[in-house]
N, C-alpha and C. Protein backbone atom coordinates (compact mmCIF):
# COMPACT_ATOMS: atom_id res chain seq x y z
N UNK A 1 -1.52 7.66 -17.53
CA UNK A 1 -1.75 6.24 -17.59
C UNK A 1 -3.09 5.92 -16.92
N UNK A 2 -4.08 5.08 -17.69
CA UNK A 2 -5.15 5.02 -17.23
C UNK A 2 -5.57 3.63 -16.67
N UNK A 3 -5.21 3.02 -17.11
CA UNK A 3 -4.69 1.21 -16.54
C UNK A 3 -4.61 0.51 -17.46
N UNK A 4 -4.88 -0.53 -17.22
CA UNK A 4 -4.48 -1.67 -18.04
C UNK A 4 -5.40 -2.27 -19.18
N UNK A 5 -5.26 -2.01 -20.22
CA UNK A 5 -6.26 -1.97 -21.67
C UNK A 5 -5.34 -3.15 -22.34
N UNK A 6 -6.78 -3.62 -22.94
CA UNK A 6 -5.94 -4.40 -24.36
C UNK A 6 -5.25 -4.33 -25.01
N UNK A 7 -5.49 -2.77 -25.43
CA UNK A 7 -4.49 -2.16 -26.30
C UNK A 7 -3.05 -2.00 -26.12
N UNK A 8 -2.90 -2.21 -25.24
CA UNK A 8 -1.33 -1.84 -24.69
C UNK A 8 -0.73 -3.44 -25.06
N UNK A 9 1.03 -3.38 -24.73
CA UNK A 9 1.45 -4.80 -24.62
C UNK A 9 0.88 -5.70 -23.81
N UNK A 10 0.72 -7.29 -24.68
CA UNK A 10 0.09 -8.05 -23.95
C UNK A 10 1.20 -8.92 -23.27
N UNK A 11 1.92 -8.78 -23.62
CA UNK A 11 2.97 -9.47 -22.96
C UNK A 11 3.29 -8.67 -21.76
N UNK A 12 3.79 -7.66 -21.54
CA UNK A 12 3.77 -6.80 -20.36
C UNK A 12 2.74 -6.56 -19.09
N UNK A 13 1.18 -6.83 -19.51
CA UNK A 13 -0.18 -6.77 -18.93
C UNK A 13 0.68 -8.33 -18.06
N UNK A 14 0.79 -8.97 -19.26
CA UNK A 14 0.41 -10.48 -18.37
C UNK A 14 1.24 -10.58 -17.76
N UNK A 15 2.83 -10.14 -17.60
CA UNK A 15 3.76 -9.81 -16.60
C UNK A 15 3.33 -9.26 -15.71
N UNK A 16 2.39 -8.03 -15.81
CA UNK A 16 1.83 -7.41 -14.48
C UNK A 16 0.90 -8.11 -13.43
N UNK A 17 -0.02 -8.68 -14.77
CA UNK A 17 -1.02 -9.78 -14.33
C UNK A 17 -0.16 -10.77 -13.26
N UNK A 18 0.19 -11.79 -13.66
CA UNK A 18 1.07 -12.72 -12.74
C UNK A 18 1.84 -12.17 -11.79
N UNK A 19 2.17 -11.20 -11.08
CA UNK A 19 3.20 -10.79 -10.19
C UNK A 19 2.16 -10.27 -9.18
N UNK A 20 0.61 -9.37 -9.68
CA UNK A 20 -0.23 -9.26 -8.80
C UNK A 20 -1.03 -10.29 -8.28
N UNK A 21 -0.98 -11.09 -9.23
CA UNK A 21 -1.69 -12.40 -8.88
C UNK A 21 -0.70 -13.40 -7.35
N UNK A 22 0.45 -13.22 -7.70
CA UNK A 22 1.65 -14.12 -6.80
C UNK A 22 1.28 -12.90 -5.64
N UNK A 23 1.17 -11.74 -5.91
CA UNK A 23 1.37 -11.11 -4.83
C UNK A 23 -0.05 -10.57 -3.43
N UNK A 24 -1.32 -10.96 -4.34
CA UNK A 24 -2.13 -10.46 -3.93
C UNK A 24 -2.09 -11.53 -2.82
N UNK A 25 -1.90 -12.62 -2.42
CA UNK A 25 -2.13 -13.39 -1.01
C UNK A 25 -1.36 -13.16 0.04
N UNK A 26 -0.02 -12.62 0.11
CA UNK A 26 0.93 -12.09 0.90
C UNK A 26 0.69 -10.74 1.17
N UNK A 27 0.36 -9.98 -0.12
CA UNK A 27 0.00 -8.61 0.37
C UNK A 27 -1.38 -8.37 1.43
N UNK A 28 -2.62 -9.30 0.71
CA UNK A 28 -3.71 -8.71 1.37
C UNK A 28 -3.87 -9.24 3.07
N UNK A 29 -2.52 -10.03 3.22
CA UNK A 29 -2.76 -10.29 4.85
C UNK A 29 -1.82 -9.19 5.76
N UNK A 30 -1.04 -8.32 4.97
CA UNK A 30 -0.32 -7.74 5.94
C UNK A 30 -1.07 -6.51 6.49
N UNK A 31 -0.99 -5.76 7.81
CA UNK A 31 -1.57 -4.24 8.43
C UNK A 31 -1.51 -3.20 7.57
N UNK A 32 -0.60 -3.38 6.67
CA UNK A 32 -0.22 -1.85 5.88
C UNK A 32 -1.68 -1.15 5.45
N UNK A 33 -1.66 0.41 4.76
CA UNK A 33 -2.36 0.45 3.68
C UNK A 33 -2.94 -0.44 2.63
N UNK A 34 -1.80 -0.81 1.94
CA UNK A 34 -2.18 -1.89 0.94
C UNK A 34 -2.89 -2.96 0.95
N UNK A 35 -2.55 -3.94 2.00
CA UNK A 35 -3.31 -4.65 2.88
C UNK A 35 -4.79 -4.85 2.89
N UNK A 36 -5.13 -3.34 3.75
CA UNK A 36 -6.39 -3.08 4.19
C UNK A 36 -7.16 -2.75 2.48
N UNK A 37 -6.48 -1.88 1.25
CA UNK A 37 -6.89 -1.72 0.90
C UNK A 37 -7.87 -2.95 -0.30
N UNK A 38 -6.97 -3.85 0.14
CA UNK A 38 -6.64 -5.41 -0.57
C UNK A 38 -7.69 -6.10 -0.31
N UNK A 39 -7.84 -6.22 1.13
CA UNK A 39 -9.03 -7.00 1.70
C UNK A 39 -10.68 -6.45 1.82
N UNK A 40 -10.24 -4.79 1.59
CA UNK A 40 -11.82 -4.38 1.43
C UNK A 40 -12.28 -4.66 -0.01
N UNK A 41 -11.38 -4.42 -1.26
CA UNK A 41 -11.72 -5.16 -2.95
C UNK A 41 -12.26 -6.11 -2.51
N UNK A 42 -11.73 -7.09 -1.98
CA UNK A 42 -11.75 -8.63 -1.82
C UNK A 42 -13.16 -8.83 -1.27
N UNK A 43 -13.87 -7.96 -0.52
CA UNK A 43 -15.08 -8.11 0.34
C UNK A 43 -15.97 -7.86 -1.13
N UNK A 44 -15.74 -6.87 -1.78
CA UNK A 44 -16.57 -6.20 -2.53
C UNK A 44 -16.76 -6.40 -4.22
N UNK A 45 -15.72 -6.99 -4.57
CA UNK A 45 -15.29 -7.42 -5.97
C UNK A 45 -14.77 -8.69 -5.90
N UNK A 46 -15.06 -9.17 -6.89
CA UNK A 46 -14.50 -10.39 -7.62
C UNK A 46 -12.86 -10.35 -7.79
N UNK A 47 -12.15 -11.82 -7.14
CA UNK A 47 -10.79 -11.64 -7.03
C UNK A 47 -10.32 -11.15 -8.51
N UNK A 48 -10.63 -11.97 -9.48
CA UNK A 48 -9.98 -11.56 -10.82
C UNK A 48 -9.81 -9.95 -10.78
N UNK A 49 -11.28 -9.20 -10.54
CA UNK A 49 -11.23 -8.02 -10.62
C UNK A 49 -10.02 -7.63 -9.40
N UNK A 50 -9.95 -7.86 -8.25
CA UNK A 50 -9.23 -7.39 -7.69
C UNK A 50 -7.40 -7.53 -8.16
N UNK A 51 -7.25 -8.72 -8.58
CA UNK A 51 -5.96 -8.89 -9.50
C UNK A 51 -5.25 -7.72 -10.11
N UNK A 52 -6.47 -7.84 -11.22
CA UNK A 52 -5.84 -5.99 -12.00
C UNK A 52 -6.38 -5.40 -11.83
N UNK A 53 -6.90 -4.94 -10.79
CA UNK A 53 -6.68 -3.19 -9.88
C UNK A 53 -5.82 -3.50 -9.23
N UNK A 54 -4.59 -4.47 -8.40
CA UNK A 54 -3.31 -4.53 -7.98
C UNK A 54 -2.47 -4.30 -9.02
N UNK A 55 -2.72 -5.38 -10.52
CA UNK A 55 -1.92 -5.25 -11.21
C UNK A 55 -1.94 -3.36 -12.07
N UNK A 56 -3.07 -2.63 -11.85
CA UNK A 56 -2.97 -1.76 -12.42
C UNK A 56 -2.22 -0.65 -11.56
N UNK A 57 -2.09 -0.85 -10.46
CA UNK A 57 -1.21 -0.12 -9.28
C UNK A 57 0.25 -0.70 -9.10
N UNK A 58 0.74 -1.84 -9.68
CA UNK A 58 1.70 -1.85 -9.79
C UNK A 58 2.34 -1.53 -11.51
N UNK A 59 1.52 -1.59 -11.78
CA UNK A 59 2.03 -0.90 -13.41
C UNK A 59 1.80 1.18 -13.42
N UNK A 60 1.34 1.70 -12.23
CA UNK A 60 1.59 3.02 -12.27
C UNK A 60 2.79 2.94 -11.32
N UNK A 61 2.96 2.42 -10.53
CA UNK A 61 3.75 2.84 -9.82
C UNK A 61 5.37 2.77 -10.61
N UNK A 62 5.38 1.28 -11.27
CA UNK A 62 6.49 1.07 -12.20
C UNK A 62 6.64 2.32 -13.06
N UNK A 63 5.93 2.87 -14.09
CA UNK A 63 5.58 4.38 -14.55
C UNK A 63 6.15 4.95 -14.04
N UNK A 64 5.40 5.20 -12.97
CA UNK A 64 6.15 6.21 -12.41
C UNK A 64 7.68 6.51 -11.20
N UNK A 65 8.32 5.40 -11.56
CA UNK A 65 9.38 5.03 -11.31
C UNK A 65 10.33 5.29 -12.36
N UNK A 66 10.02 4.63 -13.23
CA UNK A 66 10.72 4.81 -14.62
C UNK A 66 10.70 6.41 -15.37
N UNK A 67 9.49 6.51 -14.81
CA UNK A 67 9.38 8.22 -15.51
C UNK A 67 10.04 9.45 -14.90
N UNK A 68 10.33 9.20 -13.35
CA UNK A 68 11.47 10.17 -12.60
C UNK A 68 12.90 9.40 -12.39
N UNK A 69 13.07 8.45 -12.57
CA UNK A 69 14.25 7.77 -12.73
C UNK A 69 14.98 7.91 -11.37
N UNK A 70 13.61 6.99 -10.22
CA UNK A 70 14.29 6.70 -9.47
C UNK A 70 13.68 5.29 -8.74
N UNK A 71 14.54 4.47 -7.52
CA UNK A 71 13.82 3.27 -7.17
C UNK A 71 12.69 3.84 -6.17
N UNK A 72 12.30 2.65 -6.42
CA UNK A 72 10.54 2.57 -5.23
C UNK A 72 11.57 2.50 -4.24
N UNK A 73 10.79 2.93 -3.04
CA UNK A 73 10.88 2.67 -1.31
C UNK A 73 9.63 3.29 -0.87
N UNK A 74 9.63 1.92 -0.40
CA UNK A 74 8.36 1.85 0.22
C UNK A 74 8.28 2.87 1.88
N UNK A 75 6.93 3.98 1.75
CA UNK A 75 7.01 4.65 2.95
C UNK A 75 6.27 4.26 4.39
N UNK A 76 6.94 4.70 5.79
CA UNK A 76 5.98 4.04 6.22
C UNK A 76 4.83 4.56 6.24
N UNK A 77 3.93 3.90 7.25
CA UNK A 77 2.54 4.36 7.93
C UNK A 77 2.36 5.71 8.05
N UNK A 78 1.53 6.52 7.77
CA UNK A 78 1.30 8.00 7.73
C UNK A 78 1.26 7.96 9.24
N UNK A 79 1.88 8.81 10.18
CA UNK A 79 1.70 9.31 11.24
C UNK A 79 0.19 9.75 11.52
N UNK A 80 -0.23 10.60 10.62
CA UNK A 80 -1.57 11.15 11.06
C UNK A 80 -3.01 10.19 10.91
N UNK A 81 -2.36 8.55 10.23
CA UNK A 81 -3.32 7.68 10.27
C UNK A 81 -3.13 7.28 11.87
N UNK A 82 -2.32 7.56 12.54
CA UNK A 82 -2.04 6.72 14.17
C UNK A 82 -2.67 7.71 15.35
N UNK A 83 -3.68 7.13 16.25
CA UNK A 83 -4.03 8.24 17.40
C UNK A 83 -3.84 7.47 18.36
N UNK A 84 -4.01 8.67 19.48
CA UNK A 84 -3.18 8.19 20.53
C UNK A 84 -4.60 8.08 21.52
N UNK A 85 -4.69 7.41 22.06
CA UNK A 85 -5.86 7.11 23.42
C UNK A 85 -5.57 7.54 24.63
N UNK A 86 -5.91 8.01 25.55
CA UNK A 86 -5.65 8.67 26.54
C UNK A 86 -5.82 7.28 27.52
N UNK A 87 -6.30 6.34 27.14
CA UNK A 87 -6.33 5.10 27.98
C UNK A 87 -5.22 3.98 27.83
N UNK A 88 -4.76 4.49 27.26
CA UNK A 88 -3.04 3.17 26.85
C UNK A 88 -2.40 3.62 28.07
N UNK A 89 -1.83 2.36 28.41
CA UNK A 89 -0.30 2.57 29.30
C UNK A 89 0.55 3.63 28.83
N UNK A 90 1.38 3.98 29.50
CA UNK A 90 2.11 5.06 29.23
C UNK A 90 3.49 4.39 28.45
N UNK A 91 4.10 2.76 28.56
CA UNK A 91 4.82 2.12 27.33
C UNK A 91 4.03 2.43 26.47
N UNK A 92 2.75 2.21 25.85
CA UNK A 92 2.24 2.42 24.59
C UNK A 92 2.40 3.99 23.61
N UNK A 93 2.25 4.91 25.01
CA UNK A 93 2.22 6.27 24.54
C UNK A 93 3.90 6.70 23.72
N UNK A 94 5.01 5.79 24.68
CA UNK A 94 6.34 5.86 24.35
C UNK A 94 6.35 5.55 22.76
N UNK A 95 5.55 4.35 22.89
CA UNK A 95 5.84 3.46 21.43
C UNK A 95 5.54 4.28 20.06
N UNK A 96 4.04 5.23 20.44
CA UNK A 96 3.29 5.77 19.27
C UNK A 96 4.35 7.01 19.42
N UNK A 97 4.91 7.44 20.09
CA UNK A 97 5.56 8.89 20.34
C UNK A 97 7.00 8.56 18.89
N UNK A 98 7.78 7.54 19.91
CA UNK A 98 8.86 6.78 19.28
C UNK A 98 8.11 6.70 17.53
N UNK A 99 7.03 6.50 17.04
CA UNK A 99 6.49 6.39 15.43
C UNK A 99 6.47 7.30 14.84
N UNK A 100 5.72 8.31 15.80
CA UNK A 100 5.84 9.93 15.32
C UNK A 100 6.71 10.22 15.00
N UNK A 101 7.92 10.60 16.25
CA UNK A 101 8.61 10.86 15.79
C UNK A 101 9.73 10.12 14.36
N UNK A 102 9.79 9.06 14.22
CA UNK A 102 10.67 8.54 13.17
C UNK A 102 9.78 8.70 11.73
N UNK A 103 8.52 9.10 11.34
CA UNK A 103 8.01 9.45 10.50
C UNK A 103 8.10 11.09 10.79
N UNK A 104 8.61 11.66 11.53
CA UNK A 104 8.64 13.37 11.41
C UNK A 104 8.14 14.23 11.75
N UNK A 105 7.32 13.67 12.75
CA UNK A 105 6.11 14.54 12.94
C UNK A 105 6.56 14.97 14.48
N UNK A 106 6.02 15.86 15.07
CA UNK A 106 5.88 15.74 16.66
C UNK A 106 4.45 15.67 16.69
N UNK A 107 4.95 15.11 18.33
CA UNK A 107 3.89 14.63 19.39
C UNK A 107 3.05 15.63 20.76
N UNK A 108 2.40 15.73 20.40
CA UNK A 108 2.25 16.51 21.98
C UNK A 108 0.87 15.46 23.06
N UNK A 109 1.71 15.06 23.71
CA UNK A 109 1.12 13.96 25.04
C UNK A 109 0.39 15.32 25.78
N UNK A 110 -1.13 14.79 25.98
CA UNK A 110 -2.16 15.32 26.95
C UNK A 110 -2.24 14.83 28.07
């Protein structure tokens, strides 16, 4: 799937269209990935354009939902996007430890 072409259903595009459109103002304010990735388009491209490149990421992801036949769940934060500062309080070090670990990873505190 290469994105979203004319050629394909237009009725389906514009389903995709409108749901990225409703979604792109809620999404591009939250911390996530998505988020960040939302608000750097937004710096750099034209919203329309940014629309369907959401809407074309939610039409692979649907794909590819439908194509292994199972639901989305959403994952969290990659552990290895999170570092640890040797200058945080030691609650903070608990907190990022406590992330690690519930995404799977271990921790080793310096």
């Amino acid at each position: 799937m290469l994105g979203i072409s004319k050629r394909s259903n237009a009725y389906l595009r514009g389903l995709f269209i409108h749901g990225a459109r409703a979604a792109l103002a809620s999404l591009s304010k939250t911390e996530e990935a998505a988020g960040r990735w939302l608000r750097g388009l937004l710096a750099r491209a034209h919203y329309n354009v940014v629309v369907v490149a959401l809407a074309a990421k939610l039409a692979r992801i649907a794909w590819a939902t439908q194509r292994k036949g199972v639901s989305f769940e959403r994952r969290p934060e990659s552990a290895a996007a999170l570092t640890i500062d040797r200058g945080r309080p030691e609650a903070e070090h608990d907190r990022l430890a406590h992330v690690y670990k519930v995404c799977g990873r271990t921790v080793k505190m310096a």
